[in-house]
Protein backbone atom coordinates (compact mmCIF):
# COMPACT_ATOMS: atom_id res chain seq x y z
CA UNK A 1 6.72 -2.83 2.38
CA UNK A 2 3.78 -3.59 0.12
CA UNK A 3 3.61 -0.81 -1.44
CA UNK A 4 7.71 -1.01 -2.27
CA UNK A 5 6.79 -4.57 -3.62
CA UNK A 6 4.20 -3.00 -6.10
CA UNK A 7 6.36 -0.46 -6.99
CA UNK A 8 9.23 -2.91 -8.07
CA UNK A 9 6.69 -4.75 -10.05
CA UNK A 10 5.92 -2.25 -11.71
CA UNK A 11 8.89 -0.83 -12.53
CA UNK A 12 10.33 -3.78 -13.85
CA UNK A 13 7.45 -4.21 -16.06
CA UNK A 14 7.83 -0.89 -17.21
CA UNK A 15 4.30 0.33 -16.08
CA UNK A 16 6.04 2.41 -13.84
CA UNK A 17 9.35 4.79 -14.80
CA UNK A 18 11.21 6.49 -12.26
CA UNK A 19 13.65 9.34 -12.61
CA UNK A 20 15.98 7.60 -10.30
CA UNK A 21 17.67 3.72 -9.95
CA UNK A 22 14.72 1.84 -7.93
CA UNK A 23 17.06 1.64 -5.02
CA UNK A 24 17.68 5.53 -5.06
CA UNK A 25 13.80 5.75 -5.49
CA UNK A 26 12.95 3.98 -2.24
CA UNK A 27 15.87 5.68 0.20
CA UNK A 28 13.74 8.57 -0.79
CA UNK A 29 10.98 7.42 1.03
CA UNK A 30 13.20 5.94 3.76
CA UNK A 31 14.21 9.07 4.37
CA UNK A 32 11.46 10.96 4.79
CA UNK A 33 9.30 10.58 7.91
CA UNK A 34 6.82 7.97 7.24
CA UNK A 35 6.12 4.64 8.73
CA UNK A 36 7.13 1.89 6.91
CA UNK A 37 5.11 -1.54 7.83
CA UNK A 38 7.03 -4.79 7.41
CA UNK A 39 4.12 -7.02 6.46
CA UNK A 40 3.13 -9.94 8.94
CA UNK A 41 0.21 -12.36 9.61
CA UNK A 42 -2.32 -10.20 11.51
CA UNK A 43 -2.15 -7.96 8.17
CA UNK A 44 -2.80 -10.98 5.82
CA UNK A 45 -5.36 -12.48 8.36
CA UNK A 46 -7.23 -8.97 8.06
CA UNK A 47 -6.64 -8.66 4.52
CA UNK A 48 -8.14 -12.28 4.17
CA UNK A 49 -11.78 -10.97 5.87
CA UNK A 50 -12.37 -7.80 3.64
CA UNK A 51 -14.92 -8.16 1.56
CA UNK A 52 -14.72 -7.79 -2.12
CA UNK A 53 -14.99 -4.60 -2.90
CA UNK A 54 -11.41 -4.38 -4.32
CA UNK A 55 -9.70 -7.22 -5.99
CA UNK A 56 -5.91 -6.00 -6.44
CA UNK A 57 -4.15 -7.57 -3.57
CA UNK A 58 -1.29 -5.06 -2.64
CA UNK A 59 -4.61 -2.52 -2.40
CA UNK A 60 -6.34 -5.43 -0.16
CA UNK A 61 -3.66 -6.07 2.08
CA UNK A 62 -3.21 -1.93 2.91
CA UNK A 63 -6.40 -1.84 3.49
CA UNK A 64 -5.77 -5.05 6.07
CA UNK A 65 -2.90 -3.29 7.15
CA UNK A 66 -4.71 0.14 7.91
CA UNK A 67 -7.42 -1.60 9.37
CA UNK A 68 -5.30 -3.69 11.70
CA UNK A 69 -2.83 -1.23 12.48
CA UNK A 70 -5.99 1.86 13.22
CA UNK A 71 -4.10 3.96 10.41
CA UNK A 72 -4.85 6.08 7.65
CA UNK A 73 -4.51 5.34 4.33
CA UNK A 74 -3.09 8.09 1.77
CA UNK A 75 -5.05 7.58 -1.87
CA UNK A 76 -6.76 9.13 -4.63
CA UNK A 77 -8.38 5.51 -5.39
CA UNK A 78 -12.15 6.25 -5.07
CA UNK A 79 -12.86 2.26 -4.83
CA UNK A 80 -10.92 2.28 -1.07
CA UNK A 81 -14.20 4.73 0.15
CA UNK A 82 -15.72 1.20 0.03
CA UNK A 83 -14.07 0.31 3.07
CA UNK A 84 -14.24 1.62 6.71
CA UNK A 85 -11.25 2.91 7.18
CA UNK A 86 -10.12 6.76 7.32
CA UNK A 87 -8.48 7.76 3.95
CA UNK A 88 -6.19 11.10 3.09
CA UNK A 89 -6.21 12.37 -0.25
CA UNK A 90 -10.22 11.90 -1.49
């Protein structure tokens, strides 16, 4: 769900143009067989003791999130290496 927030952000900031309505854009990923993680407090409370090595908060709290739930996370974003946590994509 976080990163569907930051998508709608920006989107509707126009930092972000999709090829598709928003709502069209996301049953796309609905539909396809990934997880989707509703966000709740064990997230933020993990997302809360990560130290600073990244200061955008949707990339902070999947970080928490990955590190919480023992999960990958799927980036090209060379700052997440930072972290201990196992990443897809770098």
């Amino acid at each position: 769900m976080v990163s569907f927030w930051e998508i709608g952000l920006k989107h509707s900031i126009g930092k972000l143009p999709l090829r598709m309505p928003l709502d069209a854009f996301f049953n796309t990923i609905t539909d396809a067989p990934f997880q989707i993680l509703p966000l709740e407090r064990p997230h933020i409370v993990a997302a809360s003791a990560l130290p600073l090595h990244h200061r955008d908060p949707f990339d902070r709290m999947l970080v928490g999130q990955a590190k919480h739930e023992g999960m990958q996370l799927i980036t090209v974003d060379a700052q997440f290496r930072a972290y201990d946590i196992p990443l897809i994509g770098l």
